[in-house]
Protein backbone atom coordinates (compact mmCIF):
# COMPACT_ATOMS: atom_id res chain seq x y z
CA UNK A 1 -124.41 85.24 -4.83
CA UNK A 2 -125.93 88.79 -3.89
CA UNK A 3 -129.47 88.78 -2.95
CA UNK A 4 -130.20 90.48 -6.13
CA UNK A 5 -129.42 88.01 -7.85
CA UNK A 6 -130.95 85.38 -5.82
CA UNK A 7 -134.41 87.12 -5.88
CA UNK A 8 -133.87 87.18 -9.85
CA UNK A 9 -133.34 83.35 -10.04
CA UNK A 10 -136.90 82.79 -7.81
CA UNK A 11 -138.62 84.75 -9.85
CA UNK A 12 -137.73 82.78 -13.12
CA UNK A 13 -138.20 79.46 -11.51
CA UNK A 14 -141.47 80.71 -10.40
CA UNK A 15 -142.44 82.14 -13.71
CA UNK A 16 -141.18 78.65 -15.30
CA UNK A 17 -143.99 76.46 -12.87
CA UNK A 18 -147.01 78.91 -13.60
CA UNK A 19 -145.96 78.54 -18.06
CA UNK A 20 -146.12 74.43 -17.41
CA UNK A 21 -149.25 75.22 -15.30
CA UNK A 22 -150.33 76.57 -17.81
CA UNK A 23 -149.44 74.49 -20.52
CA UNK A 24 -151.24 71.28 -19.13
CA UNK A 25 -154.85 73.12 -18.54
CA UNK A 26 -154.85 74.35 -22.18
CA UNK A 27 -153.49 70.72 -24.01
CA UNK A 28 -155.61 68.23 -25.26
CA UNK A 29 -156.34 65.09 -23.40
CA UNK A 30 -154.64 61.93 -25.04
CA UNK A 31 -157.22 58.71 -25.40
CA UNK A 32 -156.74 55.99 -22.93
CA UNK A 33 -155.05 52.69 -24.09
CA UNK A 34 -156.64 49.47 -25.88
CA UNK A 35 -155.87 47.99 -22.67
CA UNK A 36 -158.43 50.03 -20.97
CA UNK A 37 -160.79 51.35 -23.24
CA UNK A 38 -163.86 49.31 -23.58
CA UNK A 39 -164.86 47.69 -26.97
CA UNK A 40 -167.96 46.49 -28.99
CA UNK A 41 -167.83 43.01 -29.52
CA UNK A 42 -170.48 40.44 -29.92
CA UNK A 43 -169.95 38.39 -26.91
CA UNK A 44 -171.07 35.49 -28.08
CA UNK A 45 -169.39 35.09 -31.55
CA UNK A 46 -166.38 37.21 -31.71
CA UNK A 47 -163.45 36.93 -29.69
CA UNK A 48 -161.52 39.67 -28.11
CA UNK A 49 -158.22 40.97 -29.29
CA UNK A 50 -155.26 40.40 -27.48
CA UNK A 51 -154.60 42.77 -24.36
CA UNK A 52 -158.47 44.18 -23.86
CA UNK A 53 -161.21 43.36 -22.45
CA UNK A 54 -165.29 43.23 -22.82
CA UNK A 55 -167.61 46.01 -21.50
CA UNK A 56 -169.61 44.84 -19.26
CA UNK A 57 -172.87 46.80 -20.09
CA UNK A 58 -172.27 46.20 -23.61
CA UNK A 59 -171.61 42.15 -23.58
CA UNK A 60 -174.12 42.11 -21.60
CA UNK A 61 -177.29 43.78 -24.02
CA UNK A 62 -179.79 41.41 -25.61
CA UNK A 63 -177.83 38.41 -23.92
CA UNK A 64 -179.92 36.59 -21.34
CA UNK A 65 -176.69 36.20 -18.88
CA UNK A 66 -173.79 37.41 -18.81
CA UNK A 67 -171.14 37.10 -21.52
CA UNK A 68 -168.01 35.69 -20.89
CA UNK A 69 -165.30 37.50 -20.17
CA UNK A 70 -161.98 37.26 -21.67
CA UNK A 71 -158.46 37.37 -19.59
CA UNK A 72 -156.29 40.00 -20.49
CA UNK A 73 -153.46 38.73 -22.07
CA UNK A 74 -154.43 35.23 -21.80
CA UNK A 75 -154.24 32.78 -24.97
CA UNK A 76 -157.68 32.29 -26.83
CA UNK A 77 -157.55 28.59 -26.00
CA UNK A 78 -156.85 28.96 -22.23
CA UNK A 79 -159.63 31.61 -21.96
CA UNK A 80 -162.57 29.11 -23.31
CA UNK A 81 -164.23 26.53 -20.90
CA UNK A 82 -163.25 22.83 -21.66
CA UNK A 83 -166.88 21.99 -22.14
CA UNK A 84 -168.68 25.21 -23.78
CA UNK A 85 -172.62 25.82 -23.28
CA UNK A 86 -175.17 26.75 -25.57
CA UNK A 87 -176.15 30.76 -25.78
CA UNK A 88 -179.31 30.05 -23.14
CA UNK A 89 -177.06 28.12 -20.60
CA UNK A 90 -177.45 24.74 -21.23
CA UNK A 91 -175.32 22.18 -21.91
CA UNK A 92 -174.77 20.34 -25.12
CA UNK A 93 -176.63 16.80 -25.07
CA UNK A 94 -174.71 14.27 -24.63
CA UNK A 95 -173.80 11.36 -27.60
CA UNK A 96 -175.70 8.60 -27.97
CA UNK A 97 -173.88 5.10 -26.22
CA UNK A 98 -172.17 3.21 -28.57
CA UNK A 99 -173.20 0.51 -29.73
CA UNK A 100 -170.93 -2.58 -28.52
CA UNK A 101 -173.16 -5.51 -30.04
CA UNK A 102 -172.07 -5.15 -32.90
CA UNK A 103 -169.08 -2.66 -33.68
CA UNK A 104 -168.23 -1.97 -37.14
CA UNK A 105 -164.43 -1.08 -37.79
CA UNK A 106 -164.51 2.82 -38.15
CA UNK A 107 -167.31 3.53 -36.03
CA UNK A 108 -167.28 6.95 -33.67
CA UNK A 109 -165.68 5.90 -30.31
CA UNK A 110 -164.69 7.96 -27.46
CA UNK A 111 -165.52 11.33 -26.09
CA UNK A 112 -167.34 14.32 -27.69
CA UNK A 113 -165.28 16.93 -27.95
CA UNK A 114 -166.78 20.78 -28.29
CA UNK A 115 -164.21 23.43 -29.88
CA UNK A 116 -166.00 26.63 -29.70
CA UNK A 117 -169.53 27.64 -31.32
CA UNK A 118 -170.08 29.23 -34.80
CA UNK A 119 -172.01 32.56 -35.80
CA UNK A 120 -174.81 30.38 -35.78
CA UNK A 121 -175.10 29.12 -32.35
CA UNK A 122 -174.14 25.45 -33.22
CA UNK A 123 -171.38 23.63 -31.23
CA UNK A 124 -167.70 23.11 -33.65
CA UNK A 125 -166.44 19.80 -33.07
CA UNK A 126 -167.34 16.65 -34.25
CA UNK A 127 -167.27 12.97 -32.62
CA UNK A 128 -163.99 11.78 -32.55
CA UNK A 129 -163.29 8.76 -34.74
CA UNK A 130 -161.57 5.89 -33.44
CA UNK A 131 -161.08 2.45 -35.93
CA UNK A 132 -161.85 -0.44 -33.69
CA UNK A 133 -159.65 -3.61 -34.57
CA UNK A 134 -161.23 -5.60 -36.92
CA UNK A 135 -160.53 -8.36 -34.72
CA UNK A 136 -162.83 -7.29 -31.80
CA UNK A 137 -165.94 -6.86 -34.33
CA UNK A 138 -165.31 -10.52 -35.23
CA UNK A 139 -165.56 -11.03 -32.07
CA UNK A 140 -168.70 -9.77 -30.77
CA UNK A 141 -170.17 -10.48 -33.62
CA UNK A 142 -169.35 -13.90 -32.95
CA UNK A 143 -170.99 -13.45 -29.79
CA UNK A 144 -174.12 -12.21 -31.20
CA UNK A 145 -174.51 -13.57 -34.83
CA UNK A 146 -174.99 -18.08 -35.03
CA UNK A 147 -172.29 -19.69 -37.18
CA UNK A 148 -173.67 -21.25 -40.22
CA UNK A 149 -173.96 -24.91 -39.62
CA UNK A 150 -171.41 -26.98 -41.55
CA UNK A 151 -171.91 -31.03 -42.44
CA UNK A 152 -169.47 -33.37 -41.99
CA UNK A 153 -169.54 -36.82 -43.06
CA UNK A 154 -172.19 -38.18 -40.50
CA UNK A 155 -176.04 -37.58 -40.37
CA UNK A 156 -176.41 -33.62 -41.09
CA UNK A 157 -179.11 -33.54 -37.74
CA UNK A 158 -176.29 -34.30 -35.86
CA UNK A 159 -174.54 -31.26 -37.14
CA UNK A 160 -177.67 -29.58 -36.16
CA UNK A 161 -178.71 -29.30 -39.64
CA UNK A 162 -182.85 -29.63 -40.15
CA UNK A 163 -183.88 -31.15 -43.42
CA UNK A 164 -187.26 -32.77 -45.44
CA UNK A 165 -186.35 -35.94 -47.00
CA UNK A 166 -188.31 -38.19 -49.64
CA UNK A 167 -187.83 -42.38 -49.52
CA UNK A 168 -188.39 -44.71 -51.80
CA UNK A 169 -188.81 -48.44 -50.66
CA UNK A 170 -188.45 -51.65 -52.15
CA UNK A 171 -189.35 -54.91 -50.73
CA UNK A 172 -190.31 -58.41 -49.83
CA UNK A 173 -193.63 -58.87 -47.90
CA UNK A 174 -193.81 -61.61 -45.36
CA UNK A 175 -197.05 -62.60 -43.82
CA UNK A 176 -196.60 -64.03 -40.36
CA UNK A 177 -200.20 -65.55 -37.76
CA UNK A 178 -203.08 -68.08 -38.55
CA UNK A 179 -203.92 -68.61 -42.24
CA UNK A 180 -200.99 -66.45 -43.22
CA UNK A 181 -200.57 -66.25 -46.76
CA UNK A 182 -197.42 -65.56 -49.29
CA UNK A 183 -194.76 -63.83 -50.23
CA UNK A 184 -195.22 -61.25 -52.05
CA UNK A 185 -194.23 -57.51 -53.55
CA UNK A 186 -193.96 -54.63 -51.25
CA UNK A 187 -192.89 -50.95 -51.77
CA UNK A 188 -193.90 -47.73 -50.77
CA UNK A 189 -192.66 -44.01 -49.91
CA UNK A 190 -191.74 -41.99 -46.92
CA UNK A 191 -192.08 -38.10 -46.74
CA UNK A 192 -191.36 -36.25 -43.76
CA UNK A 193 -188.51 -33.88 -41.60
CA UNK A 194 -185.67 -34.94 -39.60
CA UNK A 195 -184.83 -31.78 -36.95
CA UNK A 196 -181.81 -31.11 -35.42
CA UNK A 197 -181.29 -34.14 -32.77
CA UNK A 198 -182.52 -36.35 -35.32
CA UNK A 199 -185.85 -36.57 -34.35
CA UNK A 200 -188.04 -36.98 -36.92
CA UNK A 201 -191.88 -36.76 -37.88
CA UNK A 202 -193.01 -39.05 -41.45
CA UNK A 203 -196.13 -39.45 -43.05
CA UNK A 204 -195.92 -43.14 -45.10
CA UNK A 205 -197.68 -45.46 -47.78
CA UNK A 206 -196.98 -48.98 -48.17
CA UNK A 207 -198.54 -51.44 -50.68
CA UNK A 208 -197.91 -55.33 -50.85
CA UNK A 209 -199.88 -58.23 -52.02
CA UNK A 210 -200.48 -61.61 -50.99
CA UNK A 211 -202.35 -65.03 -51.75
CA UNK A 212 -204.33 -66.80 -49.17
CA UNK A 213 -204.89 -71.14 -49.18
CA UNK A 214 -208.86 -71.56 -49.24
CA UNK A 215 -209.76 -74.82 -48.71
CA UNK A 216 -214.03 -75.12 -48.73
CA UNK A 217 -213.80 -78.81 -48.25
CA UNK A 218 -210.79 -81.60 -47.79
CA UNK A 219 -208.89 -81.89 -50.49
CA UNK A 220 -210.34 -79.26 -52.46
CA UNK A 221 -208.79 -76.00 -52.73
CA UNK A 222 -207.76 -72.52 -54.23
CA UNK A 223 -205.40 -69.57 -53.76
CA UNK A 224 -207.27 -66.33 -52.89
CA UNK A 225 -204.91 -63.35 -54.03
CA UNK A 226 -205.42 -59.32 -53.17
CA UNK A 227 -203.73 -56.26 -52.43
CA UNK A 228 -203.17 -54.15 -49.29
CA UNK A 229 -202.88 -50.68 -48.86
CA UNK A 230 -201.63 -49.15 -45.73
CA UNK A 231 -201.41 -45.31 -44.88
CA UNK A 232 -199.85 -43.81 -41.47
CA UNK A 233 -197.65 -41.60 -39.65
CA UNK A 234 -194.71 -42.32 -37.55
CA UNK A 235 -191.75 -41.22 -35.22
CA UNK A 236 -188.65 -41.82 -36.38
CA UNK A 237 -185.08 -41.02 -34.62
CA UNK A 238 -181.42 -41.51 -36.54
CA UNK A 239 -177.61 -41.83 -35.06
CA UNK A 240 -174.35 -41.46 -36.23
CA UNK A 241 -172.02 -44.66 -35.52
CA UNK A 242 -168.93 -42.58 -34.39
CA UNK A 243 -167.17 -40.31 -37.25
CA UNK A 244 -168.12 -42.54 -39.92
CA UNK A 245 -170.84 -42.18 -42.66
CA UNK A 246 -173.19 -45.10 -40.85
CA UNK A 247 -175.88 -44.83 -38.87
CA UNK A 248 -178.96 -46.91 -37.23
CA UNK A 249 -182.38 -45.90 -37.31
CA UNK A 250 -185.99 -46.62 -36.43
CA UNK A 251 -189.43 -45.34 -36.35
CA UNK A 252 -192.69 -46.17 -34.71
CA UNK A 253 -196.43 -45.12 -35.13
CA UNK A 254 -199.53 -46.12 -36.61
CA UNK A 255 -202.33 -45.85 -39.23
CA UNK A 256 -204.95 -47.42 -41.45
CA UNK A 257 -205.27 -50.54 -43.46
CA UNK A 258 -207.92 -51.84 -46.10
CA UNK A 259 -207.83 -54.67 -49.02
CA UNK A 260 -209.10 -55.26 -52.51
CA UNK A 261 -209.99 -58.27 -54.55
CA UNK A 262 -210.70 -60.62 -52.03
CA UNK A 263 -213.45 -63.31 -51.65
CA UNK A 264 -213.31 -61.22 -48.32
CA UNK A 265 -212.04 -57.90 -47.75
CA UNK A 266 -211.19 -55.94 -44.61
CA UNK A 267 -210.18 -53.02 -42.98
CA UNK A 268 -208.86 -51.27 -39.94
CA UNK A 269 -205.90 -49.61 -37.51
CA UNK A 270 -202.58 -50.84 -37.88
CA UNK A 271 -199.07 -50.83 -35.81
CA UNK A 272 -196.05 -49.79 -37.68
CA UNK A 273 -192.75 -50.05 -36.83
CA UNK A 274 -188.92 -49.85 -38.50
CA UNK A 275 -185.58 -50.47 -37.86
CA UNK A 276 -182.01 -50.54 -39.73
CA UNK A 277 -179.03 -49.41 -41.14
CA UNK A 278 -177.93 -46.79 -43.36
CA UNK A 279 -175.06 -44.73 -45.12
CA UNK A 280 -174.81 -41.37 -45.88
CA UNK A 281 -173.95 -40.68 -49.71
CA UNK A 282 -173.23 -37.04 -49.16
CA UNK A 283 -175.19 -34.56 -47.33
CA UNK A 284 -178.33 -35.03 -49.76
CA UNK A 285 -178.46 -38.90 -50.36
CA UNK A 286 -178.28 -41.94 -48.15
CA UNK A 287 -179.14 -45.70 -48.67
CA UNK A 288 -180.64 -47.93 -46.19
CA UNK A 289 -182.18 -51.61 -45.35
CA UNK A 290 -184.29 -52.73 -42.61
CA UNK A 291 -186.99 -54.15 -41.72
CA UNK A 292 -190.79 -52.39 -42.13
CA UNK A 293 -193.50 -54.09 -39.79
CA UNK A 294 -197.04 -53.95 -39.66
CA UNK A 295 -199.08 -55.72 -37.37
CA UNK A 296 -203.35 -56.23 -38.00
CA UNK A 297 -206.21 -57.33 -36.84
CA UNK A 298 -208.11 -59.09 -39.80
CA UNK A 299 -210.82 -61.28 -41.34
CA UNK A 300 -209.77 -61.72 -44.57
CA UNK A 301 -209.71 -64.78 -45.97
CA UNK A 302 -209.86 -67.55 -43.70
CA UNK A 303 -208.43 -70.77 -44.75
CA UNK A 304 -211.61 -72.83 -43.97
CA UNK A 305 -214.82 -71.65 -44.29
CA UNK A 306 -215.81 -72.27 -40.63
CA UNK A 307 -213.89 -69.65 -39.48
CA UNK A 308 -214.74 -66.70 -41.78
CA UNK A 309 -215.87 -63.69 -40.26
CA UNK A 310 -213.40 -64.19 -37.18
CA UNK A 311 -210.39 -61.71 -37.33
CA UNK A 312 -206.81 -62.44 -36.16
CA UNK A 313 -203.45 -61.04 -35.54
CA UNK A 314 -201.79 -61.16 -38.79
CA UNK A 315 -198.09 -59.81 -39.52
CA UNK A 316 -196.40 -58.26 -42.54
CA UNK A 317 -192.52 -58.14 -42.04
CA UNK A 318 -190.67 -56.32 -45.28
CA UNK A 319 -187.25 -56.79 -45.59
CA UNK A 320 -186.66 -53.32 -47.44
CA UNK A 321 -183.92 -51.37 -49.04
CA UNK A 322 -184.61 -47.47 -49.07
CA UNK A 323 -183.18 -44.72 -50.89
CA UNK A 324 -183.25 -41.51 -49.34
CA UNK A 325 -182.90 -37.74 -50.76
CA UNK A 326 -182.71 -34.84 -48.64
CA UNK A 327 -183.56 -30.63 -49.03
């Protein structure tokens, strides 16, 4: 190559620089990419599009702190906090316990679980639901909640069961002490409550009558005949023989005597007691006999006029049957 030529050559590569020069001073600019170029999303309720990336001045304006920022390229679900917060900062509150007295099958169990927020500044998510067995709400409520009491074939107080009960009574009246008189009719009625240990509190009313010898003078004589009335309270207690449907029972207390139709009436405290046998019916009903006591001290009629005025212990033993009814 001459150096003609090769000065020709230089001078159209040079010419070819300054045209591409040239060229890039006069061309229009292109924009920058998504990737780059900031966008103008509300930080707080709209997620950014894949590959870009909040402004920070603009996230950031009316927010009080800053706006989260999103990972390029990241999935939406990796890029959000486990456990958001609420636009000022705070956390969500957290459930309420639950409660383990007494679970109902279906109840809300386990963790609370927070998906994202809304437009509106509330939390998405709800409790998740977990159907506890039916058999552990049987049993705590077992734990909490008494069985109902069940009767068997015995006393229902010694199932625990607490009932009023009503007795009638029908019997003999024995008198018993100095001048003691005869036999006689005797009945009454019982109305109290036996609790659970079959302890029980009854109020009572007995009635007999009687005839009494006087004799004024030897060999000259007369029956004297009355009535008694006696009112009271006592303490009874009842127990099962074994499994069966017998029992024993008894009661003690006191209360208040007085007599009509005597040539010489009287009044005053009395002892009461009780004691027998029953069998239970059915839950409601039971039958018993015993023996009622009540022991006096009394005037009325003496068997010879000498001694009239003077009181002394006199006795009336009932051999009884009673029927009993239960509510």
């Amino acid at each position: 190559m001459d150096r003609r030529t090769l000065r020709g050559c230089t001078t159209l590569a040079l010419g070819a620089l300054l045209m591409g020069l040239a060229a890039c001073s006069t061309s229009v600019t292109p924009a920058p990419s998504a990737a780059a170029a900031p966008t103008n999303f509300n930080a707080w309720t709209t997620p950014p599009p894949a590959g870009s990336t909040y402004a920070a001045a603009r996230a950031q304006a009316g927010a009080l702190q800053p706006a989260p920022r999103a990972v390029v390229g990241a999935p939406l679900a990796a890029q959000q906090p486990r456990l958001e917060r609420y636009p000022s900062g705070m956390l969500p509150p957290p459930p309420p316990p639950p409660d383990s007295s007494l679970p109902v099958v279906g109840a809300p169990t386990g963790a609370y679980a927070v998906n994202g927020w809304d437009a509106n500044g509330q939390p998405i998510g709800a409790p998740s639901v977990q159907a506890a067995p039916a058999t552990q709400a049987s049993a705590s409520r077992g734990a909490w909640v008494t069985p109902e009491r069940t009767y068997t074939c015995g006393l229902p107080c010694a199932d625990g069961i607490s009932m009023w009960h009503v007795r009638g009574v029908l019997g003999l009246a024995t008198f018993h002490g100095d001048d003691a008189g005869e036999n006689c009719i005797y009945y009454g009625v019982d109305v109290g409550r036996t609790f659970c240990g079959c302890w029980g509190l009854d109020a009572y009313y007995r009635y007999n009558s009687g005839q009494f010898r006087r004799e004024p003078a030897p060999g000259l004589g007369f029956d004297d005949g009355g009535q008694w009335h006696h009112i009271g309270a006592k303490l009874t207690y009842a127990k099962s023989l074994g499994n069966s449907p017998f029992y024993v029972w008894g009661g003690a207390g006191g209360g208040y005597f007085w007599t009509e139709q005597y040539i010489a009436n009287d009044s005053g405290p009395e002892v009461f007691l009780e004691a027998g046998v029953g069998f239970n019916l059915g839950r409601n009903w039971a039958i018993r006999a015993g023996l009622n006591a009540h022991v006096m001290d009394t005037s009325v009629t003496r068997r010879l006029p000498a001694n009239d005025g003077q009181s002394r212990i006199l006795w009336v033993l009932a051999p009884v049957i009673e029927l009993e009814g239960r509510f």
